[in-house]
N, C-alpha and C. Protein backbone atom coordinates (compact mmCIF):
# COMPACT_ATOMS: atom_id res chain seq x y z
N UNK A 1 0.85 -1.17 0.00
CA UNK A 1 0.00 0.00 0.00
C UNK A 1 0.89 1.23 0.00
N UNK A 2 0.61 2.02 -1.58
CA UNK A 2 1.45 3.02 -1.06
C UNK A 2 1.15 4.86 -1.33
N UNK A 3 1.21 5.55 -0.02
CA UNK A 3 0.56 6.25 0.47
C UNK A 3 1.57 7.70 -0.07
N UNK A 4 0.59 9.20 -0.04
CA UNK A 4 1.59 9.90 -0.67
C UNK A 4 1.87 10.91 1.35
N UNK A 5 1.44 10.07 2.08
CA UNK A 5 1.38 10.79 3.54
C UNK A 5 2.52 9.61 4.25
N UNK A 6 3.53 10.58 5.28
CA UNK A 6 4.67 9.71 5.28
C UNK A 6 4.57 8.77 6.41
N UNK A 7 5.31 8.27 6.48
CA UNK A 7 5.28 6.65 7.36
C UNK A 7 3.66 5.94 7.73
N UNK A 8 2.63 6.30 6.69
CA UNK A 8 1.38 6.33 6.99
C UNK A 8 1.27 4.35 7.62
N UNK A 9 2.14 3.67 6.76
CA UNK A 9 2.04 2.25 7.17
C UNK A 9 2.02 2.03 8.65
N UNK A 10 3.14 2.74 9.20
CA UNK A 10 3.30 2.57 10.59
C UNK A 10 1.73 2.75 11.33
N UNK A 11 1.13 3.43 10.84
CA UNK A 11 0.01 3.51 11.44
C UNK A 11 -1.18 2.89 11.34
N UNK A 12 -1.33 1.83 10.72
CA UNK A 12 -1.81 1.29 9.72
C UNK A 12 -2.68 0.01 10.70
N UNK A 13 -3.67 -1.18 10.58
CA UNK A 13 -3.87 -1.76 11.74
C UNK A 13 -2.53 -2.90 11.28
N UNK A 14 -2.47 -3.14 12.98
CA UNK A 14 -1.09 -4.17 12.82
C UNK A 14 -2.30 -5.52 13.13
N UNK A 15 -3.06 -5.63 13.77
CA UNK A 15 -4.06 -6.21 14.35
C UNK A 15 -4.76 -7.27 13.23
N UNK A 16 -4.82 -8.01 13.39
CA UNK A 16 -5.60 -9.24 12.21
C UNK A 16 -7.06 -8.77 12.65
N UNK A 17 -7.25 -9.10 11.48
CA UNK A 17 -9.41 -8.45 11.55
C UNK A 17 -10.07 -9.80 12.09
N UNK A 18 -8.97 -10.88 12.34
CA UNK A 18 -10.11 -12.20 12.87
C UNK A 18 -9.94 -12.19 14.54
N UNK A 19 -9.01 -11.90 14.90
CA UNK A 19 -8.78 -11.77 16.32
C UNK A 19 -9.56 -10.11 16.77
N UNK A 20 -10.21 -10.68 17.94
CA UNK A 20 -10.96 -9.52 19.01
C UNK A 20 -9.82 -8.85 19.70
N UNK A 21 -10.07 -7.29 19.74
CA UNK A 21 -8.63 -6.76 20.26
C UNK A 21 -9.04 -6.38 21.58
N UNK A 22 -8.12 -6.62 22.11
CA UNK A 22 -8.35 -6.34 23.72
C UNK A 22 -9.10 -4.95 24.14
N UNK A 23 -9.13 -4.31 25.24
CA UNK A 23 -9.24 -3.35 25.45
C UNK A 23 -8.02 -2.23 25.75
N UNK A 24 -7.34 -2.73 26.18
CA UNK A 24 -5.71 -2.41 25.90
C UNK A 24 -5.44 -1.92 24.65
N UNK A 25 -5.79 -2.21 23.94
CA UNK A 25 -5.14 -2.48 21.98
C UNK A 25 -6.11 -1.80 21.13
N UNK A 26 -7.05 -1.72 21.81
CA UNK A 26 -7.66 -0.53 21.28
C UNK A 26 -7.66 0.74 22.03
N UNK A 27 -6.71 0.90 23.04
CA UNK A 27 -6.61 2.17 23.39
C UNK A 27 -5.46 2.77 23.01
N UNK A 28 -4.63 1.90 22.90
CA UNK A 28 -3.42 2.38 21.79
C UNK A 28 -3.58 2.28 20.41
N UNK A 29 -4.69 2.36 19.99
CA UNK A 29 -4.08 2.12 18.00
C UNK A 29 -5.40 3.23 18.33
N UNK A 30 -6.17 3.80 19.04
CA UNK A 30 -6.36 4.88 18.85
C UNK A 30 -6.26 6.44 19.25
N UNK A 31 -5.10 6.14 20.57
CA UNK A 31 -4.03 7.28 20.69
C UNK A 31 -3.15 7.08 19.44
N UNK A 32 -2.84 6.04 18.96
CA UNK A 32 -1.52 6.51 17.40
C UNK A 32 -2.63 6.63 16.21
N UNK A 33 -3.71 6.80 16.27
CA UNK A 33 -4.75 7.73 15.36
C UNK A 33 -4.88 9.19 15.69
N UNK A 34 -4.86 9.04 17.02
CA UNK A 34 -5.20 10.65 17.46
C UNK A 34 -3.69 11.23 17.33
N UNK A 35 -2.51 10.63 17.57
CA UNK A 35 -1.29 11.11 17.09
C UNK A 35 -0.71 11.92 15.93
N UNK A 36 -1.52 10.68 14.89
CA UNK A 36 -1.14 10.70 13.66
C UNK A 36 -2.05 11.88 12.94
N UNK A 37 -3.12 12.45 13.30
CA UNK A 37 -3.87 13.39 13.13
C UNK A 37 -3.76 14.16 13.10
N UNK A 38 -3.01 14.35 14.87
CA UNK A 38 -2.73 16.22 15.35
C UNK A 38 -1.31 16.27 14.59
N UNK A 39 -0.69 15.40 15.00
CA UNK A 39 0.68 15.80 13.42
C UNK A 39 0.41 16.36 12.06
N UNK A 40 -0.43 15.58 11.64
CA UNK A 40 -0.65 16.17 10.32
C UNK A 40 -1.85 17.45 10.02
N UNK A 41 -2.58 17.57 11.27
CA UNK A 41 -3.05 18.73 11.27
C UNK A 41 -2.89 20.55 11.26
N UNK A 42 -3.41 20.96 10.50
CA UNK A 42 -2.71 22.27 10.65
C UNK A 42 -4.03 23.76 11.13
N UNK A 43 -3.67 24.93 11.74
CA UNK A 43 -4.40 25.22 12.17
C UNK A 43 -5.02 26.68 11.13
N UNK A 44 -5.95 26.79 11.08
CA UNK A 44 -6.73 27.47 9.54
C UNK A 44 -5.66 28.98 9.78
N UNK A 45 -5.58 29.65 8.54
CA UNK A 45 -5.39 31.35 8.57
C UNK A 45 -6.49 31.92 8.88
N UNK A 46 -6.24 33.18 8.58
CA UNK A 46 -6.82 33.96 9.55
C UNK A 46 -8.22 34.42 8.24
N UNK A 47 -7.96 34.13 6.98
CA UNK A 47 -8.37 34.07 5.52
C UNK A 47 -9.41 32.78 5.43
N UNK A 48 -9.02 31.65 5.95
CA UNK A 48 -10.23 30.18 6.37
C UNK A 48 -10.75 30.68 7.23
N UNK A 49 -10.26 31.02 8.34
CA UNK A 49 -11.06 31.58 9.33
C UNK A 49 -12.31 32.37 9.25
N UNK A 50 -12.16 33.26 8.78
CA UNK A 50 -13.07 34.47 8.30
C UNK A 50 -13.97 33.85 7.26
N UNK A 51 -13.59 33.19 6.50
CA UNK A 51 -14.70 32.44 5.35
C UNK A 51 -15.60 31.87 5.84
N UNK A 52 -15.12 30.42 7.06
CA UNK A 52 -15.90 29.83 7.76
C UNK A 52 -16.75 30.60 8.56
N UNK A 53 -16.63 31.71 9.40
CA UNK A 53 -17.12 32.68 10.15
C UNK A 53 -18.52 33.48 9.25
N UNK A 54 -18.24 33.72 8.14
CA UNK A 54 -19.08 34.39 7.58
C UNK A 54 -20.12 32.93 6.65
N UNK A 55 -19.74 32.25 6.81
CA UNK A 55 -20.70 30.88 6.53
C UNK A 55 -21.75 30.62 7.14
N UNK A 56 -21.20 30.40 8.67
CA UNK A 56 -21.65 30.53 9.71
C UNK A 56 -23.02 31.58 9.84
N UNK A 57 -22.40 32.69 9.76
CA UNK A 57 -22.97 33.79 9.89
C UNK A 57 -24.46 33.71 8.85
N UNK A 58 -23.99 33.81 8.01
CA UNK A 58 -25.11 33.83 6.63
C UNK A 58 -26.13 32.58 7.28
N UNK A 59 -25.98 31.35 7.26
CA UNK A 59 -26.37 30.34 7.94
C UNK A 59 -27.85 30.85 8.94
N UNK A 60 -27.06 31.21 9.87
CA UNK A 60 -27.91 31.67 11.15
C UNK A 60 -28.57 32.60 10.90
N UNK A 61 -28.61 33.33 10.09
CA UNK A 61 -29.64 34.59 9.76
C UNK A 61 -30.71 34.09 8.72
N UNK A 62 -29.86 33.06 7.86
CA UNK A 62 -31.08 32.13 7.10
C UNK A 62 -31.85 31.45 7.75
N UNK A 63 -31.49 30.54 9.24
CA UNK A 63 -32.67 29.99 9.87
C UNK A 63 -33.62 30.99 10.66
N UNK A 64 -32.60 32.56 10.84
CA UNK A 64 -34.01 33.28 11.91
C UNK A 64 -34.74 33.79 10.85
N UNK A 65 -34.20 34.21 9.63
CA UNK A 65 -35.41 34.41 8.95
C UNK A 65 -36.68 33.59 8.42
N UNK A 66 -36.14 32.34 8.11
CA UNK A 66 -37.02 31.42 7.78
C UNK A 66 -37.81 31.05 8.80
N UNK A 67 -37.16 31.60 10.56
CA UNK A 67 -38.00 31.12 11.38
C UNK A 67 -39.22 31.75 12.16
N UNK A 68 -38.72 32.97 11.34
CA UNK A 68 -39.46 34.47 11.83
C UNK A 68 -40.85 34.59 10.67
N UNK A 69 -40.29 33.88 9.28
CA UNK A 69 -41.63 33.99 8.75
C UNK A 69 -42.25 32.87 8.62
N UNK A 70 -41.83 31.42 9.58
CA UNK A 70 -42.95 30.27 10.00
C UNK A 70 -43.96 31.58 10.76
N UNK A 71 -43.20 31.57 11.66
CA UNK A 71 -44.07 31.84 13.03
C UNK A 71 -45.16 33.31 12.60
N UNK A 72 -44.24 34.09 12.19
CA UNK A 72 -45.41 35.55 11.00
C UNK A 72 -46.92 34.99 10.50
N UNK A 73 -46.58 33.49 10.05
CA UNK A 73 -47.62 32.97 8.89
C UNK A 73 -48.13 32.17 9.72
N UNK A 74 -48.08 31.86 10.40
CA UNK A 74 -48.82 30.69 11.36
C UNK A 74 -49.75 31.81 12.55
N UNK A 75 -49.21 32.83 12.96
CA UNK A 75 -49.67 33.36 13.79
C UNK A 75 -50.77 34.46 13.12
N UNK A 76 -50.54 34.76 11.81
CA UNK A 76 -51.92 35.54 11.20
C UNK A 76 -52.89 34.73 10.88
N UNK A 77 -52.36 33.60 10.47
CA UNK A 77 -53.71 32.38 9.80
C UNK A 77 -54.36 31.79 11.49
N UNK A 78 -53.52 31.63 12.46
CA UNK A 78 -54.42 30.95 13.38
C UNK A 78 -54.81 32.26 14.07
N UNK A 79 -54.19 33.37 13.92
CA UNK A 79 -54.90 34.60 15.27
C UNK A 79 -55.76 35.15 14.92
């Protein structure tokens, strides 16, 4: 298997899929997941940041509006 992310094998299951893994053995092959993650993770600019933020943003003003004219239309037809 070959990967363009480095020593990705090492991380790879060492574990046979017919054998039940302890509870032990699964707490280590998923600290060297959570390892292998925050290594290769990186943390957004300040440019992602702001994109996601204004996503967000747009988002939430689309549900109060949509939620402002349920409740507008429900409350003239039943009041």
């Amino acid at each position: 298997m070959s990967s363009k992310y480095p020593k990705y094998e090492n991380y790879g299951s060492r574990y046979s899929k017919d054998k039940k893994l302890t509870l032990y053995n699964r707490l280590v092959n998923f600290f060297m997941n959570v390892k292998r993650i925050l290594k290769t993770a990186n943390k957004p600019n300040r440019k992602d940041y702001f994109s996601v933020f204004k996503i967000v943003i747009i988002g939430m003003v689309l549900l109060g509006v949509i939620s402002f004219v349920i409740q507008l239309v429900l409350e003239t037809t039943m009041g």
